[in-house]
C-alpha atoms as a PDB file:
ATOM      1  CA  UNK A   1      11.674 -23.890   0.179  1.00  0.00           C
ATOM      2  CA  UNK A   2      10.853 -26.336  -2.894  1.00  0.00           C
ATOM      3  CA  UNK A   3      13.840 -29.292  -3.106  1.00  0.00           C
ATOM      4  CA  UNK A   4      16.541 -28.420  -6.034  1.00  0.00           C
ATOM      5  CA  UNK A   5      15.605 -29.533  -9.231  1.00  0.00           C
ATOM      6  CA  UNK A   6      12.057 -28.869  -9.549  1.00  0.00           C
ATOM      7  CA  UNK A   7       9.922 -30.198 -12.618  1.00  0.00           C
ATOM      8  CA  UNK A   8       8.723 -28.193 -15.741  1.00  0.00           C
ATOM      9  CA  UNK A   9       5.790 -26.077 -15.095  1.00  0.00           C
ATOM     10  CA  UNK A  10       6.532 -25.836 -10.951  1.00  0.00           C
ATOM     11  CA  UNK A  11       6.386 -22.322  -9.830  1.00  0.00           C
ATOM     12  CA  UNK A  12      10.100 -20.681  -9.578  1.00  0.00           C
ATOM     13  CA  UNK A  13      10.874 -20.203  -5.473  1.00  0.00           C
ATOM     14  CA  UNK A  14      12.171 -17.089  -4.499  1.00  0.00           C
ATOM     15  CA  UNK A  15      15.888 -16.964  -3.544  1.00  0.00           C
ATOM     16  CA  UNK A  16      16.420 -16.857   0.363  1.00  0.00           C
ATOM     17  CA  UNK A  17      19.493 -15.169   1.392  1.00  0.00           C
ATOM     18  CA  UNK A  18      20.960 -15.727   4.686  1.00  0.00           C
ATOM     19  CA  UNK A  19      20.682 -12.445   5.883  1.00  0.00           C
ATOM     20  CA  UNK A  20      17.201 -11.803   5.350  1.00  0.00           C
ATOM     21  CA  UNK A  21      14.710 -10.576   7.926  1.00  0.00           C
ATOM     22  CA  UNK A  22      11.572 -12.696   8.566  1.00  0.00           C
ATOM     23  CA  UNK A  23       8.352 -10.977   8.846  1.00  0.00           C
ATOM     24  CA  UNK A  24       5.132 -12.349  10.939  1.00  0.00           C
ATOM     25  CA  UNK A  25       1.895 -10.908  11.816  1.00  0.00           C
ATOM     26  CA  UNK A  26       1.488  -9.541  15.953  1.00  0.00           C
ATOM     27  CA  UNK A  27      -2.537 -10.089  15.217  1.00  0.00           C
ATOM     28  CA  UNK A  28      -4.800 -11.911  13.542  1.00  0.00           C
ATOM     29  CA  UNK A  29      -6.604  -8.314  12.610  1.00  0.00           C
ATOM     30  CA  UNK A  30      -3.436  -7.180  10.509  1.00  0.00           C
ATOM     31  CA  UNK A  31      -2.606 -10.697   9.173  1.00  0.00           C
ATOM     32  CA  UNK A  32      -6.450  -9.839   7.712  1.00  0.00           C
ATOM     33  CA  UNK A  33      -5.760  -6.180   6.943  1.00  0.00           C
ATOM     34  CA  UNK A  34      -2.549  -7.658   5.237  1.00  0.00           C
ATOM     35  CA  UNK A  35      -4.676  -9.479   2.798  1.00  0.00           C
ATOM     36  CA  UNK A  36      -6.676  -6.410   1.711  1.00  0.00           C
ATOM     37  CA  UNK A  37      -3.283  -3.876   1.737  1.00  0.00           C
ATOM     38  CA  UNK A  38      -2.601  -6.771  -0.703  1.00  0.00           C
ATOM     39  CA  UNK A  39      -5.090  -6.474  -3.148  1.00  0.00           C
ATOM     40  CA  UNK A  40      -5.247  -2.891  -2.740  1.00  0.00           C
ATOM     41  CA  UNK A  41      -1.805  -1.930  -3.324  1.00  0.00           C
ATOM     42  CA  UNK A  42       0.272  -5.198  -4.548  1.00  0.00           C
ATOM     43  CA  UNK A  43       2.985  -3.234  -6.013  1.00  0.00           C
ATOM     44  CA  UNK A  44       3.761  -0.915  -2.663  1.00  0.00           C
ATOM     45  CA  UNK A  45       3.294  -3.920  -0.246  1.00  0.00           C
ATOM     46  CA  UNK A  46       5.952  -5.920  -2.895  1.00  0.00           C
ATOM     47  CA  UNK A  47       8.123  -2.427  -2.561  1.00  0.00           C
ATOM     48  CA  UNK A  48       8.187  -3.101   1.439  1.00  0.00           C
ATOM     49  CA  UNK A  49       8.559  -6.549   1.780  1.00  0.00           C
ATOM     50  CA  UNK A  50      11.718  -6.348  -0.693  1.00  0.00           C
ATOM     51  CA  UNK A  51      12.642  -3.773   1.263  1.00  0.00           C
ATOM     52  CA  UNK A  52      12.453  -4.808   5.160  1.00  0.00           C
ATOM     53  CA  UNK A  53      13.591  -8.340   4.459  1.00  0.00           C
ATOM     54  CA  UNK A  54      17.089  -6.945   3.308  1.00  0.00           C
ATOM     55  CA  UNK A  55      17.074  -4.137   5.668  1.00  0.00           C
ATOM     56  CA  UNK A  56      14.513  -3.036   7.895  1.00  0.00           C
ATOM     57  CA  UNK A  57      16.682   0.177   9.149  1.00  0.00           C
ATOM     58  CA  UNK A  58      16.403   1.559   5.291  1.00  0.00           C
ATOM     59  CA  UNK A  59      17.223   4.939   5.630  1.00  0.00           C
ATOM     60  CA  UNK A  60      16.442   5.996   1.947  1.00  0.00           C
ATOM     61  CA  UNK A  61      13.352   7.103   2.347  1.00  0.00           C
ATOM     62  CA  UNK A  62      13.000   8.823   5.848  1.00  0.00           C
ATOM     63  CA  UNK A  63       9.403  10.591   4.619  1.00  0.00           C
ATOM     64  CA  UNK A  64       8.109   7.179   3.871  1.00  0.00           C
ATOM     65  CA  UNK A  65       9.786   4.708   6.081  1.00  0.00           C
ATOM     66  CA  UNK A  66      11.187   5.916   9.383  1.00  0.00           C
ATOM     67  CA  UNK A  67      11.289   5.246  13.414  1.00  0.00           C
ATOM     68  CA  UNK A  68       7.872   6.420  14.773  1.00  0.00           C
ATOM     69  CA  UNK A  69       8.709   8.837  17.851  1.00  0.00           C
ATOM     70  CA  UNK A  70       7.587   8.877  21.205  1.00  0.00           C
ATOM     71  CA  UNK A  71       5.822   6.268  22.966  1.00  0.00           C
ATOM     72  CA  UNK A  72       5.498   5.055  19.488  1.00  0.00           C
ATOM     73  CA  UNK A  73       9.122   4.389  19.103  1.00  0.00           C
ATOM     74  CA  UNK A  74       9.078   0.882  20.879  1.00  0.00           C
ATOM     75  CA  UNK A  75       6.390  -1.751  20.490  1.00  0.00           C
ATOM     76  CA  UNK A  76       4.783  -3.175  24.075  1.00  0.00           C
ATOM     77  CA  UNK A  77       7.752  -5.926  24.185  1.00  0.00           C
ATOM     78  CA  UNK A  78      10.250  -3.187  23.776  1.00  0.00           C
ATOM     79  CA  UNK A  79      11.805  -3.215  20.382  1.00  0.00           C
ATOM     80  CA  UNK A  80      11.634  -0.906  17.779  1.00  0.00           C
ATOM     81  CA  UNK A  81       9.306   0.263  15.712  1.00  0.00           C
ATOM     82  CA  UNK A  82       8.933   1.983  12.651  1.00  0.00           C
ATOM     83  CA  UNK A  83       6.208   3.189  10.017  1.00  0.00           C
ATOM     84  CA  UNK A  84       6.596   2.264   6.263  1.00  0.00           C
ATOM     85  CA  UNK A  85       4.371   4.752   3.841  1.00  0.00           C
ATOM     86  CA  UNK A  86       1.991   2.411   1.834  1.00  0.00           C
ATOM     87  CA  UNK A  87       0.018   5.313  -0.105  1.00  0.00           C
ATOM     88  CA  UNK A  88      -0.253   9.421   0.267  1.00  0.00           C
ATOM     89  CA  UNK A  89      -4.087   8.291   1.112  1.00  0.00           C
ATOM     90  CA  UNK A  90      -2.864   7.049   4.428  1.00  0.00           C
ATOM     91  CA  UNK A  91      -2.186   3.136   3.995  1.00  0.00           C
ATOM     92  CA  UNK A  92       1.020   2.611   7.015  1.00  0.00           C
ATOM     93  CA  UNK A  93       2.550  -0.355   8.339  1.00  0.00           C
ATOM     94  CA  UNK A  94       3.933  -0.367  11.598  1.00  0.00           C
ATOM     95  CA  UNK A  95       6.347  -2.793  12.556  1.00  0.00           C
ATOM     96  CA  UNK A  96       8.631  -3.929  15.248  1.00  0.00           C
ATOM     97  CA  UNK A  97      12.358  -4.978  14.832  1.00  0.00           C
ATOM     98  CA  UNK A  98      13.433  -7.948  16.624  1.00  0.00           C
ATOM     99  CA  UNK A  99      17.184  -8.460  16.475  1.00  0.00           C
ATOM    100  CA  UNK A 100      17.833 -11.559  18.746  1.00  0.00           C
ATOM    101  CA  UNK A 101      15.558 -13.508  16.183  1.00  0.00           C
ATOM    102  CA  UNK A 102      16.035 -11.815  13.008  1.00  0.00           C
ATOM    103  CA  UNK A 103      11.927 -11.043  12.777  1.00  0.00           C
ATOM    104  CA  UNK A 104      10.253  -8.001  11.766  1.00  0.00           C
ATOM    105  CA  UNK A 105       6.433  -7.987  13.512  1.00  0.00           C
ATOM    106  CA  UNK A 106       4.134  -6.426  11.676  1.00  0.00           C
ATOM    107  CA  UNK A 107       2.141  -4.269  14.577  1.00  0.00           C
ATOM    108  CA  UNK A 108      -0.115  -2.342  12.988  1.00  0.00           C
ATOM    109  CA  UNK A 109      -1.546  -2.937   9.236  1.00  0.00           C
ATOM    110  CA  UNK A 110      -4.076   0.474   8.180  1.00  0.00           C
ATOM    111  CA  UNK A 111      -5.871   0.954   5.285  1.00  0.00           C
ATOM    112  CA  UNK A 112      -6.478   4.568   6.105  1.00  0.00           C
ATOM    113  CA  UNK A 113      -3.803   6.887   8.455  1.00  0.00           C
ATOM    114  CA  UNK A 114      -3.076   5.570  11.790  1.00  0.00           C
ATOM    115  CA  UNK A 115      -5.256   7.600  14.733  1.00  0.00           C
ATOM    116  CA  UNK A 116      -2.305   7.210  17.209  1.00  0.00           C
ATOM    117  CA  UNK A 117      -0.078   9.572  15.025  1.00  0.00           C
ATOM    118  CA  UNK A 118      -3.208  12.164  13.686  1.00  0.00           C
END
């Protein structure tokens, strides 16, 4: 974050609260996928971060944004994860909830509806 007082013209930070979840990419592949979700849908991806950084267990939505089942449920380190709704068209991000750091992962970034859950 910027230092207090910043100068006319610098870009406005956005407020940190103490409570809110970190997110980081698992892979390079959806860091890149990220980019293009971006660009694609910047108003949806906005929607999630908002969302997940405050409270990644949102239960508001449980068509859109919901624990995946099965051997889906956990991520390959053992925490949860769960599938946010990007578009009707298919867009999805998977991500895994790591408590003991206060990180969500960001496991799987699709354009276009997961195969795993087809």
């Amino acid at each position: 974050m910027s230092r207090p007082g910043g100068k006319r013209g610098e870009q406005v930070p956005r407020p940190v609260l103490k409570t809110d979840w970190t997110l980081r990419f698992a892979s390079k592949g959806d860091a890149a996928v990220w980019a293009q979700l971006t660009r694609k849908y910047l108003i949806q991806a906005r929607r999630f971060w908002d969302l997940v950084v405050e409270d990644p267990r949102f239960s508001g939505e449980p068509k859109r944004h919901h624990r995946l089942l099965g051997e889906l449920a956990s991520d390959t380190r053992g925490r949860e994860q769960w599938q946010h709704e990007i578009s009707s068209t298919g867009a999805r991000i998977w991500f895994a909830i790591d408590d003991e750091t206060h990180e969500i992962w960001l496991t799987n970034v699709t354009l276009s509806h997961p195969n795993q859950t087809k």
